[in-house]
Protein backbone atom coordinates (compact mmCIF):
# COMPACT_ATOMS: atom_id res chain seq x y z
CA UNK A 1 0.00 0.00 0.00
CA UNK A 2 1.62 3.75 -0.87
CA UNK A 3 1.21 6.34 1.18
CA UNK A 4 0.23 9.26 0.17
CA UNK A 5 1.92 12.57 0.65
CA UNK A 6 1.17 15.20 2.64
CA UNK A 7 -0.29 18.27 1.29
CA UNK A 8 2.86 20.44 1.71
CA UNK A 9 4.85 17.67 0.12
CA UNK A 10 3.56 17.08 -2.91
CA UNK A 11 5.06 18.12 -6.13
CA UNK A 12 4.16 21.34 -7.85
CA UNK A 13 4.44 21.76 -11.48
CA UNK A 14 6.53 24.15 -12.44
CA UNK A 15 5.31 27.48 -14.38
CA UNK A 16 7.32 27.94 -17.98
CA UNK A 17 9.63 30.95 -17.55
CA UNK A 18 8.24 34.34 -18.21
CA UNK A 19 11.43 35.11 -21.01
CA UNK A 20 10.50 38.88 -20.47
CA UNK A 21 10.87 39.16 -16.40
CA UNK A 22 12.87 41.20 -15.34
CA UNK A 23 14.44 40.66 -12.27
CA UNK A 24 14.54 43.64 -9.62
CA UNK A 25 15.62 44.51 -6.28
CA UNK A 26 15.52 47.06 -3.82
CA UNK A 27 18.88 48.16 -1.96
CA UNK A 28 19.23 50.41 1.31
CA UNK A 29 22.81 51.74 1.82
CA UNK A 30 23.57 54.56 3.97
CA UNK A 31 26.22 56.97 1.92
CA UNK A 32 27.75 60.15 3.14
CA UNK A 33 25.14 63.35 3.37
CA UNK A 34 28.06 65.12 0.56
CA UNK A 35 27.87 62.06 -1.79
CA UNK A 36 23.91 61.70 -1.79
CA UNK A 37 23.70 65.29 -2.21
CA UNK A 38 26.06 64.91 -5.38
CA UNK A 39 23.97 62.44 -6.79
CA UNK A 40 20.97 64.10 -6.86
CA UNK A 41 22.27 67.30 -8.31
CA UNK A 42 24.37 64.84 -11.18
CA UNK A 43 20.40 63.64 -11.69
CA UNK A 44 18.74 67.25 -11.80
CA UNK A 45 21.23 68.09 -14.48
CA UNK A 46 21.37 64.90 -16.67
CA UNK A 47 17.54 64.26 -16.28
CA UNK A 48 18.27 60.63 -15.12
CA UNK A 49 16.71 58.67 -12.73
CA UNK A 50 18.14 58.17 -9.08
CA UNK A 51 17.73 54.69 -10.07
CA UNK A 52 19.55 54.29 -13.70
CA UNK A 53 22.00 56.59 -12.14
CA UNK A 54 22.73 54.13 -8.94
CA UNK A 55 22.52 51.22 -11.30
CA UNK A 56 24.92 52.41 -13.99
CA UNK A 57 27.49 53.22 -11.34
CA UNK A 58 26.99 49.61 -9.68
CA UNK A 59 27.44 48.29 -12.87
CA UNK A 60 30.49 50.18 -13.96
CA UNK A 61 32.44 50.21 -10.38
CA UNK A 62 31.50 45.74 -10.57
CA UNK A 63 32.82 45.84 -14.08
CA UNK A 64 35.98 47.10 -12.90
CA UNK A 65 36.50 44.85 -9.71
CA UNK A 66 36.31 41.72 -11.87
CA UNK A 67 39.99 42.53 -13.82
């Protein structure tokens, strides 16, 4: 005779992958009062986003740490 699995043990199918997600997530980082202040003045005159502006430097400053 099998037993039967619990409820919270049974398999669930898995959904397809969405090819279009994109993958976000939200960061908290305390930086000095003259560097935030920087940033936002670097994203009154370029008309970027706090966030592309954040994300661009992550990316380039990472970039550089992998050579």
């Amino acid at each position: 005779m099998k037993r039967e699995r619990r409820k919270s043990q049974r398999a669930v199918p898995a959904e397809p992958a969405a090819p279009d997600l994109k993958l976000v997530a939200q960061l908290a980082a305390r930086v000095p009062g003259e560097l935030a202040l920087r940033l936002r003045r670097f994203c009154q005159e370029t008309g970027q986003s706090f966030n592309q502006a954040v994300a661009d430097a992550l990316e380039q400053y990472l970039g550089q740490k992998k050579r």
